[in-house]
PDB file of N, CA and C in Angstrom:
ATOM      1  N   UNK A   1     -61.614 -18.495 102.850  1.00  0.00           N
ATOM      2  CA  UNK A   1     -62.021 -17.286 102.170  1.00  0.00           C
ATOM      3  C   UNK A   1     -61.437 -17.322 100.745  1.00  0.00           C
ATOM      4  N   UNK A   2     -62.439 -17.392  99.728  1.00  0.00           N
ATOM      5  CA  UNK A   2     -61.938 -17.384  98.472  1.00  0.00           C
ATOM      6  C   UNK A   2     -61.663 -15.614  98.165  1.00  0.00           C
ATOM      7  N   UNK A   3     -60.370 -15.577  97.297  1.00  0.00           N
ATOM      8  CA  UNK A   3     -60.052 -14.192  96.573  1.00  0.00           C
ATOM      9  C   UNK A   3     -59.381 -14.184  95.323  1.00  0.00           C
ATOM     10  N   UNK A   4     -59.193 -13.045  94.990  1.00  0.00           N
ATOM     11  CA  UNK A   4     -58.463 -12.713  93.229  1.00  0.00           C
ATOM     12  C   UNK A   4     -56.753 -12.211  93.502  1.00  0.00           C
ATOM     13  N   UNK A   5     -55.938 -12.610  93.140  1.00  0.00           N
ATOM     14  CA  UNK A   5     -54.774 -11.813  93.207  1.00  0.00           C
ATOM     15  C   UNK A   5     -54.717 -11.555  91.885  1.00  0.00           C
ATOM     16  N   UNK A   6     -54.215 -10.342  91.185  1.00  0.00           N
ATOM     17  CA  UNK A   6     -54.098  -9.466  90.033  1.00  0.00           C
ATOM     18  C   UNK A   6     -52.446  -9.503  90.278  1.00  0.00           C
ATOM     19  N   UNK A   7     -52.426  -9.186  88.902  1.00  0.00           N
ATOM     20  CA  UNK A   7     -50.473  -8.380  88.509  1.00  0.00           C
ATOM     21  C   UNK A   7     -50.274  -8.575  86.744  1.00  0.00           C
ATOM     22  N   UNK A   8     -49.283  -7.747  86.596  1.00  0.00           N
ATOM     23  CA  UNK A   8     -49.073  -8.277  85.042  1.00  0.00           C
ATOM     24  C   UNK A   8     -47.549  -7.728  84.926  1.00  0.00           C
ATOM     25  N   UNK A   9     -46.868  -7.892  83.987  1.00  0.00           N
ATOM     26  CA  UNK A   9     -45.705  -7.529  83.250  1.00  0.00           C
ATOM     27  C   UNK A   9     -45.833  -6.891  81.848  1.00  0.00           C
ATOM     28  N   UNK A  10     -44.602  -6.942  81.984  1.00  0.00           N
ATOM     29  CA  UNK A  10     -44.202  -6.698  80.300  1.00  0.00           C
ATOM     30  C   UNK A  10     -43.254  -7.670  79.913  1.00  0.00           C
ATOM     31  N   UNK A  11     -43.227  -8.002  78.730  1.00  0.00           N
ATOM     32  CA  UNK A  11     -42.280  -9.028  78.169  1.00  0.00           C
ATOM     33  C   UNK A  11     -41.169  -8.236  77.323  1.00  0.00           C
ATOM     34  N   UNK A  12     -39.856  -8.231  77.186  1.00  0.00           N
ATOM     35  CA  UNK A  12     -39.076  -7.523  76.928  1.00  0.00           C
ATOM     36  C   UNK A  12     -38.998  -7.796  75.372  1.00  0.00           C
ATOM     37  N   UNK A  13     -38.711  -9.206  74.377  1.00  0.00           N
ATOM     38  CA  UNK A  13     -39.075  -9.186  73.191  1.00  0.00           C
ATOM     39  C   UNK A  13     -40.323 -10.393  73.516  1.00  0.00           C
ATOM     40  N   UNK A  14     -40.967 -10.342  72.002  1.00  0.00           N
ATOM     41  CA  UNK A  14     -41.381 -12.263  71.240  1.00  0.00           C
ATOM     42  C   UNK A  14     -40.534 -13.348  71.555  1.00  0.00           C
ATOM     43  N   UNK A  15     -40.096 -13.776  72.345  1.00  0.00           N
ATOM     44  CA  UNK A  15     -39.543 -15.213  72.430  1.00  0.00           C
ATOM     45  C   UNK A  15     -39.580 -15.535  73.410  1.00  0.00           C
ATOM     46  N   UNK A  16     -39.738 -17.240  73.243  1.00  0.00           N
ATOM     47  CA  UNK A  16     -40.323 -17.795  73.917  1.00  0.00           C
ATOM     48  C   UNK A  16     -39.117 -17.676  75.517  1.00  0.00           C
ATOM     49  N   UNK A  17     -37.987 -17.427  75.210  1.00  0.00           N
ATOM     50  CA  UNK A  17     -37.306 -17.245  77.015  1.00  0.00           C
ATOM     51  C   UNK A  17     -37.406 -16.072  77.276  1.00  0.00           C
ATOM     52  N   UNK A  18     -38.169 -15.015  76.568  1.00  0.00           N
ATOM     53  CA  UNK A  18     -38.740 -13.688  77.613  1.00  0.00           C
ATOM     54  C   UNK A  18     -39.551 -13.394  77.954  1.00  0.00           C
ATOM     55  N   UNK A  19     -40.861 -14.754  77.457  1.00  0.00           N
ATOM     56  CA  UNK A  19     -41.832 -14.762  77.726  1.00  0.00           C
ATOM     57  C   UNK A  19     -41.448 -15.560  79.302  1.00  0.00           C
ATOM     58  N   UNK A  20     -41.131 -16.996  78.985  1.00  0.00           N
ATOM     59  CA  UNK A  20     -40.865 -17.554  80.228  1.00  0.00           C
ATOM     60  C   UNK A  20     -40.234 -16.720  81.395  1.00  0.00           C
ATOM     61  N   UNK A  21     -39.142 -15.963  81.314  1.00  0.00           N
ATOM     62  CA  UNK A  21     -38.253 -15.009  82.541  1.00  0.00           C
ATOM     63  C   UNK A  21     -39.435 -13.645  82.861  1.00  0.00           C
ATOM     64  N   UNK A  22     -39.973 -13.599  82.395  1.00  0.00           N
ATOM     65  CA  UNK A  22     -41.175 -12.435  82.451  1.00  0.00           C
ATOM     66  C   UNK A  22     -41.664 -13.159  83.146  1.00  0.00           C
ATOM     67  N   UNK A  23     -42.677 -14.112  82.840  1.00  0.00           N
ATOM     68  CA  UNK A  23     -43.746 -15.058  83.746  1.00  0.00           C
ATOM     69  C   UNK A  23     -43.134 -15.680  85.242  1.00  0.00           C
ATOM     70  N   UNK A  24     -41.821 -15.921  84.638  1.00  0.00           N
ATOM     71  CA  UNK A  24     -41.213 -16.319  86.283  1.00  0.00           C
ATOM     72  C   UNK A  24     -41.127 -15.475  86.900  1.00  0.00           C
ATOM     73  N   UNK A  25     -40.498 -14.654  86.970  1.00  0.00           N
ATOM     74  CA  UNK A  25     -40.259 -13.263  87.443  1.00  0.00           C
ATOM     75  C   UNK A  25     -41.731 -12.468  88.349  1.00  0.00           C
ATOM     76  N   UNK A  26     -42.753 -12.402  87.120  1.00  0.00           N
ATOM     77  CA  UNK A  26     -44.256 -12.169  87.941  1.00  0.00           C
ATOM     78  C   UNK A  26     -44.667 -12.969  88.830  1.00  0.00           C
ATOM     79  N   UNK A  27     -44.716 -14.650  88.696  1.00  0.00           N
ATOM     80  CA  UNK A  27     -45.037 -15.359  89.790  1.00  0.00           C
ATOM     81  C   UNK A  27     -44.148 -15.556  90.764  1.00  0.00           C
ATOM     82  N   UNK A  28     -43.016 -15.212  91.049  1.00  0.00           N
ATOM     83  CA  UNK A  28     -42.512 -15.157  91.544  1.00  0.00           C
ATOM     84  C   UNK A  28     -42.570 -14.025  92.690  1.00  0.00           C
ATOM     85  N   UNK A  29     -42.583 -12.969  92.185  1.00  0.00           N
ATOM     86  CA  UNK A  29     -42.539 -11.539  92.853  1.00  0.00           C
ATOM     87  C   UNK A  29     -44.536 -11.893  94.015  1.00  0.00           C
ATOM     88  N   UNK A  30     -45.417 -12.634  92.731  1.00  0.00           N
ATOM     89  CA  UNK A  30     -47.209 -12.415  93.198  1.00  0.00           C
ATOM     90  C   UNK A  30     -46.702 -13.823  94.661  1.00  0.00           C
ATOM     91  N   UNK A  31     -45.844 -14.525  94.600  1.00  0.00           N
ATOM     92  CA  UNK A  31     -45.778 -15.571  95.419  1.00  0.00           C
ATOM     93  C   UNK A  31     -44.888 -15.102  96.765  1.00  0.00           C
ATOM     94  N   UNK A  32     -43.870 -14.199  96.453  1.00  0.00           N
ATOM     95  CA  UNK A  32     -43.591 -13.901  97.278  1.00  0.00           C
ATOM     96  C   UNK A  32     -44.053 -12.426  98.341  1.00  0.00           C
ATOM     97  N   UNK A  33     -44.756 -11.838  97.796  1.00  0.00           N
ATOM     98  CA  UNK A  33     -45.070 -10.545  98.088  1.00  0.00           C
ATOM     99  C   UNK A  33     -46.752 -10.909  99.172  1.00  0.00           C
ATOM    100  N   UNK A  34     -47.384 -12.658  99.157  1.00  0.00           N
ATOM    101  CA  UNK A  34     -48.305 -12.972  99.912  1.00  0.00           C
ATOM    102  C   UNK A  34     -48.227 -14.087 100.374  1.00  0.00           C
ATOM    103  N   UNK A  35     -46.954 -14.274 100.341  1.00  0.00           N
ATOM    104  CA  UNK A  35     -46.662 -15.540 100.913  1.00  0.00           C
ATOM    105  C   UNK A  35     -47.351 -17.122 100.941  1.00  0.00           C
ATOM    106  N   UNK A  36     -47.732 -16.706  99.505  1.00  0.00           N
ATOM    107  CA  UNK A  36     -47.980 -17.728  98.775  1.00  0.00           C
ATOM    108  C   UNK A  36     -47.496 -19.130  98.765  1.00  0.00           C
ATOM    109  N   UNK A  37     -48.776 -20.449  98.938  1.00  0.00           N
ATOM    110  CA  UNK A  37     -48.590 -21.456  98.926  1.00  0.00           C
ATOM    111  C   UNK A  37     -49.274 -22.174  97.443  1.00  0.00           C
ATOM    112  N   UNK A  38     -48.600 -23.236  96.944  1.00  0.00           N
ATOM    113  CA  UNK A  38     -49.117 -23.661  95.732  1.00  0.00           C
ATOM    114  C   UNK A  38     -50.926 -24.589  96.435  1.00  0.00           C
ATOM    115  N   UNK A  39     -50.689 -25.184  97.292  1.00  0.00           N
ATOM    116  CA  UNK A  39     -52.039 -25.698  97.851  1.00  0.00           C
ATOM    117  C   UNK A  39     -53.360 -24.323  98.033  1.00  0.00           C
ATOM    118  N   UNK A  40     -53.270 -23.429  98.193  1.00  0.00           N
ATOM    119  CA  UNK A  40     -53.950 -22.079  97.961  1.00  0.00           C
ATOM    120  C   UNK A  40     -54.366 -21.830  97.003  1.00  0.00           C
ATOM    121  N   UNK A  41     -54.123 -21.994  95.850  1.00  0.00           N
ATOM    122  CA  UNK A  41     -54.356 -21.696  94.714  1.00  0.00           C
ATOM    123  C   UNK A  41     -55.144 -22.752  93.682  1.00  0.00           C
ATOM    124  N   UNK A  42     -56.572 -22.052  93.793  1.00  0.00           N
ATOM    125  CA  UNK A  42     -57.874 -22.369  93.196  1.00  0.00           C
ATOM    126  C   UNK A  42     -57.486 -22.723  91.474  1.00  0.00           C
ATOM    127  N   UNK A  43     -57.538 -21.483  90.858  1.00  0.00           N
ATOM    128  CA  UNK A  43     -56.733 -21.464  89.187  1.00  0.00           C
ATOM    129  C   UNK A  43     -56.216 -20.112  88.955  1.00  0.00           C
ATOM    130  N   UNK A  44     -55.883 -20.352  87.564  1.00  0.00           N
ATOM    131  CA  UNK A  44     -55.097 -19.233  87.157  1.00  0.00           C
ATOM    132  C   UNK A  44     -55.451 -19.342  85.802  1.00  0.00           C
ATOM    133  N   UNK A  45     -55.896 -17.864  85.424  1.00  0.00           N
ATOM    134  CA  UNK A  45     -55.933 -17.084  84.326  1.00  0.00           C
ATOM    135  C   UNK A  45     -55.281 -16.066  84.290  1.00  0.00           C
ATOM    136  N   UNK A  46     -54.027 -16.868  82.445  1.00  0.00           N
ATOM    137  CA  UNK A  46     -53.385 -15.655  81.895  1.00  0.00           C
ATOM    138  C   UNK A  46     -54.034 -14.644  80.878  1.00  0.00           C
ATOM    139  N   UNK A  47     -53.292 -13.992  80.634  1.00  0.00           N
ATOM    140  CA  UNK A  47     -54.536 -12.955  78.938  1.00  0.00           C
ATOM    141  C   UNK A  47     -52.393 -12.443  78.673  1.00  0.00           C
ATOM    142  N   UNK A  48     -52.682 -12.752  77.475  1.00  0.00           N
ATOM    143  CA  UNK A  48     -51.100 -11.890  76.632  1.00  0.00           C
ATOM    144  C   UNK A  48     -51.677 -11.580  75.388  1.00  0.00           C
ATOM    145  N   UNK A  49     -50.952  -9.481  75.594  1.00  0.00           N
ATOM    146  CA  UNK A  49     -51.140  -9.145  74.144  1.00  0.00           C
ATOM    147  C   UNK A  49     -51.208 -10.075  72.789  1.00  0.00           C
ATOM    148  N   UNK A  50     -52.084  -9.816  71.916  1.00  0.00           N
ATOM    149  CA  UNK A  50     -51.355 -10.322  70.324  1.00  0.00           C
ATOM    150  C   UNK A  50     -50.564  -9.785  69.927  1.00  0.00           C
ATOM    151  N   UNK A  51     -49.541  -9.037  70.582  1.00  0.00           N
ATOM    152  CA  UNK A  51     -48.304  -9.474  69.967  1.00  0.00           C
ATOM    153  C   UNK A  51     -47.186 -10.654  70.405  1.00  0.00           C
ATOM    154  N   UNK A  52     -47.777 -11.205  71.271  1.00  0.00           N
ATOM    155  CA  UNK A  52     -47.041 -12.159  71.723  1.00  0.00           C
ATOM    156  C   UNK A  52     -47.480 -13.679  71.549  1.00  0.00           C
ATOM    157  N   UNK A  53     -46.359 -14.115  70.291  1.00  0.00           N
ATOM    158  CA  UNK A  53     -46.705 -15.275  69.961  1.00  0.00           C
ATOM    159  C   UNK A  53     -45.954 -16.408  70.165  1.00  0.00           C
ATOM    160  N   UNK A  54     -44.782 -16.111  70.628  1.00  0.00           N
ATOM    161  CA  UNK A  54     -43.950 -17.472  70.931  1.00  0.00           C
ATOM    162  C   UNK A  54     -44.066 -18.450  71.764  1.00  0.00           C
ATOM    163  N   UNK A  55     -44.918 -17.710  73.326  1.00  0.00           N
ATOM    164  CA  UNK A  55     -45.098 -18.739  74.102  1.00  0.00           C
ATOM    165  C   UNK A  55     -46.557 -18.599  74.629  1.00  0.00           C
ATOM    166  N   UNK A  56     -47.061 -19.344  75.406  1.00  0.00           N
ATOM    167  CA  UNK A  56     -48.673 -19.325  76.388  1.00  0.00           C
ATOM    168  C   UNK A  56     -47.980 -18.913  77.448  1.00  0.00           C
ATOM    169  N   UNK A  57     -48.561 -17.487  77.744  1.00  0.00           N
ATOM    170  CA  UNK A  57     -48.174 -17.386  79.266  1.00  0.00           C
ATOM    171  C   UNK A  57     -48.329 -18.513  80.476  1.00  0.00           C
ATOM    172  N   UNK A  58     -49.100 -19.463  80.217  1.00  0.00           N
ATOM    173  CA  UNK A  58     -49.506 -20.772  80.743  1.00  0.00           C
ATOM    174  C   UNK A  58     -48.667 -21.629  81.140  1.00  0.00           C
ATOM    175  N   UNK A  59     -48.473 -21.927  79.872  1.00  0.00           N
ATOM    176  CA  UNK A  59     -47.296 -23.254  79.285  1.00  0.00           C
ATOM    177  C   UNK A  59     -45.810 -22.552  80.214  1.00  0.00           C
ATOM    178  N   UNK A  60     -45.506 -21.051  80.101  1.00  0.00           N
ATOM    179  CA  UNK A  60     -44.273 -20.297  80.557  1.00  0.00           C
ATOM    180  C   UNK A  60     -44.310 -20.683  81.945  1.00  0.00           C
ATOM    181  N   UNK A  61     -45.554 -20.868  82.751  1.00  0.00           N
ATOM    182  CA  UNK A  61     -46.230 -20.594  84.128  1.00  0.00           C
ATOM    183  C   UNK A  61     -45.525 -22.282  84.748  1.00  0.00           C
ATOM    184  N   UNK A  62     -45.972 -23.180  83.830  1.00  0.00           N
ATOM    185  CA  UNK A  62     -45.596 -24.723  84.462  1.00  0.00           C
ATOM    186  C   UNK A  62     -44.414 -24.480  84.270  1.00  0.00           C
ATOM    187  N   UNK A  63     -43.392 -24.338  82.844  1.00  0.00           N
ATOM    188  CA  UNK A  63     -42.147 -23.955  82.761  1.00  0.00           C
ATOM    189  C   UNK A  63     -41.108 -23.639  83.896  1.00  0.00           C
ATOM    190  N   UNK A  64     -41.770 -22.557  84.447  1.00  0.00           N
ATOM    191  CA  UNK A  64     -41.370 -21.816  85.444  1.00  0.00           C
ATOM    192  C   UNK A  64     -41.445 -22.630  86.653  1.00  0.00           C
ATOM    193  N   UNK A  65     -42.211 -23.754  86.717  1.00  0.00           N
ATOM    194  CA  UNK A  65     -42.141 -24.395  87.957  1.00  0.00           C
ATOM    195  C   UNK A  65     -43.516 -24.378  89.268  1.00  0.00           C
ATOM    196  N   UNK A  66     -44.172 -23.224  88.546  1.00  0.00           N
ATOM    197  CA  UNK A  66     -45.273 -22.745  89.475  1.00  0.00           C
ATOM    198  C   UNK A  66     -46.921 -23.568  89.120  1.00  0.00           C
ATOM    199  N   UNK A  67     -47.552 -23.735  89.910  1.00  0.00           N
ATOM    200  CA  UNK A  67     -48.976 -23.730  89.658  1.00  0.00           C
ATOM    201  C   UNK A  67     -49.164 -25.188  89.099  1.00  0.00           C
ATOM    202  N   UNK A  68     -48.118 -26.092  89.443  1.00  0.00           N
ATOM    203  CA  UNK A  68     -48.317 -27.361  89.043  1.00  0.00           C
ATOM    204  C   UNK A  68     -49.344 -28.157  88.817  1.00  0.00           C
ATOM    205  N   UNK A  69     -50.426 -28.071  90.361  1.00  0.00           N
ATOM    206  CA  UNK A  69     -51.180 -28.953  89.994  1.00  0.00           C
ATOM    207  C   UNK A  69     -52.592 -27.736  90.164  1.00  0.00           C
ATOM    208  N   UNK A  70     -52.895 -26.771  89.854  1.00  0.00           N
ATOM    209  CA  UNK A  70     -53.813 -26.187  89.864  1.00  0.00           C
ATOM    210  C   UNK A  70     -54.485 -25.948  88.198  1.00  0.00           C
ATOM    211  N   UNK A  71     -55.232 -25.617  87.823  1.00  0.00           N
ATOM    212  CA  UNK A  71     -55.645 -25.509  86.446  1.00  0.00           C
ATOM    213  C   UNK A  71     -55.118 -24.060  85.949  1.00  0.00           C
ATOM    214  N   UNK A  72     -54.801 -23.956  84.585  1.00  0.00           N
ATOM    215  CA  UNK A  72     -54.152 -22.644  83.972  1.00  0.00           C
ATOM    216  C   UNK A  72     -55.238 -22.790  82.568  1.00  0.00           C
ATOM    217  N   UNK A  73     -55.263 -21.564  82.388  1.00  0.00           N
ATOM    218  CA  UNK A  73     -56.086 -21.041  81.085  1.00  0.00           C
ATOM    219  C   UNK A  73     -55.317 -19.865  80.632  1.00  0.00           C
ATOM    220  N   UNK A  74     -55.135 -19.598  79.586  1.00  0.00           N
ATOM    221  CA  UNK A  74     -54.275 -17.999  78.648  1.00  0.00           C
ATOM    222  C   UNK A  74     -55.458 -17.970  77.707  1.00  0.00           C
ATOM    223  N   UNK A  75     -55.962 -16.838  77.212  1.00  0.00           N
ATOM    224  CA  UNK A  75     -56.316 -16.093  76.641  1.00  0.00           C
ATOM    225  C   UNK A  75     -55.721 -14.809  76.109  1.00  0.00           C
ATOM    226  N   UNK A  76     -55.926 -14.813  74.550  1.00  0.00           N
ATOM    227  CA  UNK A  76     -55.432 -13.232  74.052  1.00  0.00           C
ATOM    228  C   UNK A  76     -56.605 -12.159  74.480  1.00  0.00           C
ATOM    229  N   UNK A  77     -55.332 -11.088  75.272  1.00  0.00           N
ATOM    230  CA  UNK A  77     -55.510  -9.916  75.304  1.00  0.00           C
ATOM    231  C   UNK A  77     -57.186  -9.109  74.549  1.00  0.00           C
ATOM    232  N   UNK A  78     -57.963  -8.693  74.644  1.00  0.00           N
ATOM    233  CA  UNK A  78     -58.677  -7.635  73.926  1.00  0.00           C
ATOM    234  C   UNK A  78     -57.810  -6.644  72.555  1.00  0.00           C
ATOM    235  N   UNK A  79     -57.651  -6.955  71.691  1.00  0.00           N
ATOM    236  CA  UNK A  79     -56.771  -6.111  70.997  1.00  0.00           C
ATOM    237  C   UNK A  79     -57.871  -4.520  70.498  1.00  0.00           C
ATOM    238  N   UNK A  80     -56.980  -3.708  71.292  1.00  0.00           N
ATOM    239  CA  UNK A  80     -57.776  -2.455  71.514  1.00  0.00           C
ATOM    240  C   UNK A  80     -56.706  -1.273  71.711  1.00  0.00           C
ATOM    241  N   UNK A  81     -56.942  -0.105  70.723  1.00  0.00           N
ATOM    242  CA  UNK A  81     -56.603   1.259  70.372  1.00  0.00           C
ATOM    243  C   UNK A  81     -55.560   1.721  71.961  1.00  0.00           C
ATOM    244  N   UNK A  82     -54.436   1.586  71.804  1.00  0.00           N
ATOM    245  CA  UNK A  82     -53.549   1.866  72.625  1.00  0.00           C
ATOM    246  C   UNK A  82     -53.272   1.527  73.423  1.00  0.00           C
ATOM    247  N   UNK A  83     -53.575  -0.264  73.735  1.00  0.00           N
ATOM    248  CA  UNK A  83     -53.603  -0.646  74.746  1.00  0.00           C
ATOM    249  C   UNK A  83     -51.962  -1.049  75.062  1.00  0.00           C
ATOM    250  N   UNK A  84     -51.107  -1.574  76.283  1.00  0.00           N
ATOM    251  CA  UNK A  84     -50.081  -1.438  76.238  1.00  0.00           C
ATOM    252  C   UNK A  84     -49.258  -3.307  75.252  1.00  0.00           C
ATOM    253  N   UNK A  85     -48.367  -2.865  74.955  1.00  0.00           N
ATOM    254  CA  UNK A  85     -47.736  -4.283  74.116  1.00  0.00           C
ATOM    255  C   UNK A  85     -47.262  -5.016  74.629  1.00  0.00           C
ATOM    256  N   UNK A  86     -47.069  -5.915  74.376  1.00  0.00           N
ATOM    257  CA  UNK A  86     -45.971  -6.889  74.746  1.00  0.00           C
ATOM    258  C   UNK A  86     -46.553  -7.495  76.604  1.00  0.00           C
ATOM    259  N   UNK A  87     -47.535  -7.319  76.581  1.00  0.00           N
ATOM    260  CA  UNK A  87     -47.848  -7.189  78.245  1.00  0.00           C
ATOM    261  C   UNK A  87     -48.603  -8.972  78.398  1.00  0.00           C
ATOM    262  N   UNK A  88     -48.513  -9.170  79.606  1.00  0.00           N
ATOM    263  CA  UNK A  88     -48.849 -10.913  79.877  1.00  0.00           C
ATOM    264  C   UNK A  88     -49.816 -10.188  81.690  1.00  0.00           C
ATOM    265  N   UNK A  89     -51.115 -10.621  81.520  1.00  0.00           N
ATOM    266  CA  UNK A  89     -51.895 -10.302  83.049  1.00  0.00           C
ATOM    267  C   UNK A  89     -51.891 -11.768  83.706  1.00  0.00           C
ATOM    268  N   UNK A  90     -52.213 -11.418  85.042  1.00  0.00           N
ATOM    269  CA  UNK A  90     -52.699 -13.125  85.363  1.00  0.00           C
ATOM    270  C   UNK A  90     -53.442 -12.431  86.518  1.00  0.00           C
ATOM    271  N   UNK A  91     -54.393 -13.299  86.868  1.00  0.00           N
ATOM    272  CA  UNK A  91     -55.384 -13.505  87.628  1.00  0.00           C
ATOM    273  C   UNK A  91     -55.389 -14.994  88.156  1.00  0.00           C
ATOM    274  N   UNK A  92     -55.082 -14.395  89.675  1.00  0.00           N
ATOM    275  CA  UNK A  92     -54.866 -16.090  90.540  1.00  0.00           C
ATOM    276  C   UNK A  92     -56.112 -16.490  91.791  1.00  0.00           C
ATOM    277  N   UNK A  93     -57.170 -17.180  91.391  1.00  0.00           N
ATOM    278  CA  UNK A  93     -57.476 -17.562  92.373  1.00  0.00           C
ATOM    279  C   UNK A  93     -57.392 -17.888  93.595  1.00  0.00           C
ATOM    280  N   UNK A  94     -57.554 -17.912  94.849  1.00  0.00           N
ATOM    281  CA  UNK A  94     -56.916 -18.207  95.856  1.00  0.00           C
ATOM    282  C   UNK A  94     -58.035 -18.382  96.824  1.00  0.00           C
ATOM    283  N   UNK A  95     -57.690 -19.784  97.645  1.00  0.00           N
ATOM    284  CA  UNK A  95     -58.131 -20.143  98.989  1.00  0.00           C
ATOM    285  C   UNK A  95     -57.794 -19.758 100.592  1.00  0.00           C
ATOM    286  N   UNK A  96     -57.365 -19.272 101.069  1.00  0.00           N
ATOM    287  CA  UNK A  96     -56.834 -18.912 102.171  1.00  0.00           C
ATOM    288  C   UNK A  96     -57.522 -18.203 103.598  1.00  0.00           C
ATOM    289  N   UNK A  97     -57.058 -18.689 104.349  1.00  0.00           N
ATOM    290  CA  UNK A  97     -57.711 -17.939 105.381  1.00  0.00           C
ATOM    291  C   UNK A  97     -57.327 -16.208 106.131  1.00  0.00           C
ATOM    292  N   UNK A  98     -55.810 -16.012 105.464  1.00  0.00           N
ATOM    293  CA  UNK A  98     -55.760 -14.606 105.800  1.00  0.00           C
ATOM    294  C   UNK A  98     -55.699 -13.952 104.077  1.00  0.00           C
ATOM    295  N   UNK A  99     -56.532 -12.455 104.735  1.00  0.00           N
ATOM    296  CA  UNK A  99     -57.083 -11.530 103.384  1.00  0.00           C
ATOM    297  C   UNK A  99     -56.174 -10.468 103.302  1.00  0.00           C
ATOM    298  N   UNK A 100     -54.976 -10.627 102.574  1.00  0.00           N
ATOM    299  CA  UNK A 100     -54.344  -9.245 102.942  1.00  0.00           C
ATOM    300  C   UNK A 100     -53.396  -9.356 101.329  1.00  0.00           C
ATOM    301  N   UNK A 101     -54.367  -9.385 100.115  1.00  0.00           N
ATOM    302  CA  UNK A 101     -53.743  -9.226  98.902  1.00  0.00           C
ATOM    303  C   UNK A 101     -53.031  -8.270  98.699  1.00  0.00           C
ATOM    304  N   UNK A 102     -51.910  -8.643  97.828  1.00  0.00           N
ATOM    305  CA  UNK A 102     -50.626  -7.675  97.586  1.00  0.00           C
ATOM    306  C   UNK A 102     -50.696  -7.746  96.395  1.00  0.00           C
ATOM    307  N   UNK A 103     -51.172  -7.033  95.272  1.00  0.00           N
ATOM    308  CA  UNK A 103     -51.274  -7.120  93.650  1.00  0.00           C
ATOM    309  C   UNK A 103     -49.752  -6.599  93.278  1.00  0.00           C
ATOM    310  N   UNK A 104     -49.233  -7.188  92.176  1.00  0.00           N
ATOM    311  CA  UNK A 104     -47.984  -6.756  91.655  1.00  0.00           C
ATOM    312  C   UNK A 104     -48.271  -6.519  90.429  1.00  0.00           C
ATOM    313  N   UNK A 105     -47.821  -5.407  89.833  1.00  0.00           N
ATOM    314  CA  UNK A 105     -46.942  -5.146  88.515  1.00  0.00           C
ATOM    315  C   UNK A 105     -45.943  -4.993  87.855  1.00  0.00           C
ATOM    316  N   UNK A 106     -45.528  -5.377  87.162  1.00  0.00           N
ATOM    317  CA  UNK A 106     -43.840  -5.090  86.926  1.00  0.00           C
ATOM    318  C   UNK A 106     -43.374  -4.710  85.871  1.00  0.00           C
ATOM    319  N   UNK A 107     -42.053  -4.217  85.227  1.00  0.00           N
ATOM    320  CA  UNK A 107     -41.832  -3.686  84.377  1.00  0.00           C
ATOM    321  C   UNK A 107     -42.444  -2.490  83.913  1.00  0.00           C
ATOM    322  N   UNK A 108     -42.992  -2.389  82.728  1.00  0.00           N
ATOM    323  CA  UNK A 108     -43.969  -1.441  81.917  1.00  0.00           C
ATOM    324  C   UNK A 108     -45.073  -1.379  82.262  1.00  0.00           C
ATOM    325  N   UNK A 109     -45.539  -3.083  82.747  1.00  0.00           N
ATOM    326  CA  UNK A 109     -47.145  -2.762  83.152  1.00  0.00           C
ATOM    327  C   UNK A 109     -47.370  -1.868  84.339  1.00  0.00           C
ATOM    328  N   UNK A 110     -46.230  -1.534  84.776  1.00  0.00           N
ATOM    329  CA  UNK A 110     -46.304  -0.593  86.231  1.00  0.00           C
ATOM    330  C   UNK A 110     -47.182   0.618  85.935  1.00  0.00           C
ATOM    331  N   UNK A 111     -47.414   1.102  84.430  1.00  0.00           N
ATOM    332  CA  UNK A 111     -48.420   2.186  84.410  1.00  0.00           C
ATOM    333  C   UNK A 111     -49.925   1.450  84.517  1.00  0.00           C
ATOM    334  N   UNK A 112     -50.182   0.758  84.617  1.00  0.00           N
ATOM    335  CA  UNK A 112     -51.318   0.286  84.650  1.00  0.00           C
ATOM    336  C   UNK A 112     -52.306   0.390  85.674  1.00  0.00           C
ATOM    337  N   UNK A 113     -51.505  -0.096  86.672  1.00  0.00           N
ATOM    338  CA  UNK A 113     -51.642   0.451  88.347  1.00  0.00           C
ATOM    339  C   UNK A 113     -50.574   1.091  88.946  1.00  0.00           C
ATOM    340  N   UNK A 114     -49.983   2.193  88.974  1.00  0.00           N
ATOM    341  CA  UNK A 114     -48.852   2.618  89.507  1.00  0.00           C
ATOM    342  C   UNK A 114     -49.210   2.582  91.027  1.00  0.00           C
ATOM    343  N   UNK A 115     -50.124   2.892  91.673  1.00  0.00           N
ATOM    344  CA  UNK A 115     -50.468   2.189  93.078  1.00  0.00           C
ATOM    345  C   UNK A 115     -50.126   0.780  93.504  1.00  0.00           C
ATOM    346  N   UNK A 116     -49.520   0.526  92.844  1.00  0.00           N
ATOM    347  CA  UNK A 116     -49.178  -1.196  92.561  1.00  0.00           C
ATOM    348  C   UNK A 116     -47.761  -1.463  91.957  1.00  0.00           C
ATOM    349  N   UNK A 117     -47.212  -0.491  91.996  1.00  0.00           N
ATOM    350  CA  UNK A 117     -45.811  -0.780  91.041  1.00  0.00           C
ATOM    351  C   UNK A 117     -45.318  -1.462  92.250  1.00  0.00           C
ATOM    352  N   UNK A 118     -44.397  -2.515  91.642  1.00  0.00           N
ATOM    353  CA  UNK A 118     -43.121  -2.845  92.545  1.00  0.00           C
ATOM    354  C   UNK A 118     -41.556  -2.626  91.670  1.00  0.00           C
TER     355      UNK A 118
END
């Protein structure tokens, strides 16, 4: 059964190790919260505000140790009238045979989906 797992953060400043501890931190929390296997995982698409230029949420993603051999793509954000800052989304493909997605948000992005905060 193919599905989407959703989540996002916030990044605390621009640089490139709060981009990385942000991104670990999210895949971490989306890996453990579905008991996540790296063989499961189809691809992954990031999106980070433009204000965030130091790192690819991507590049942060292998960094971090995760998603080794699956494909990663980052894209900037939509830059749009109040949208929140400093924020990194990801969208994870997934193969699996049980359906019981657990979407995470963390930090700031917790207003985004507060049905979803962790």
């Amino acid at each position: 059964m193919i599905y989407a797992l959703r989540g996002a953060i916030t990044v605390e400043k621009d640089t490139a190790e709060a981009v990385d501890d942000a991104v670990k931190e999210l895949m971490s929390e989306i890996f453990s919260a579905n008991s996540l296997s790296e063989d499961e995982i189809i691809s992954v698409i990031f999106s980070q505000t433009k204000d965030i230029r130091s790192r690819n949420a991507a590049a942060a993603c292998r960094r971090g140790g995760f998603c080794t051999s699956a494909p990663l793509f980052c894209v900037q954000e939509a830059d749009t009238e109040g949208s929140l800052p400093l924020a990194v989304r990801v969208l994870i493909t997934v193969d699996r045979n049980e359906k019981n997605p657990v979407m995470v948000y963390l930090r700031g992005a917790s207003i985004l989906r507060p049905e979803w905060k962790r």
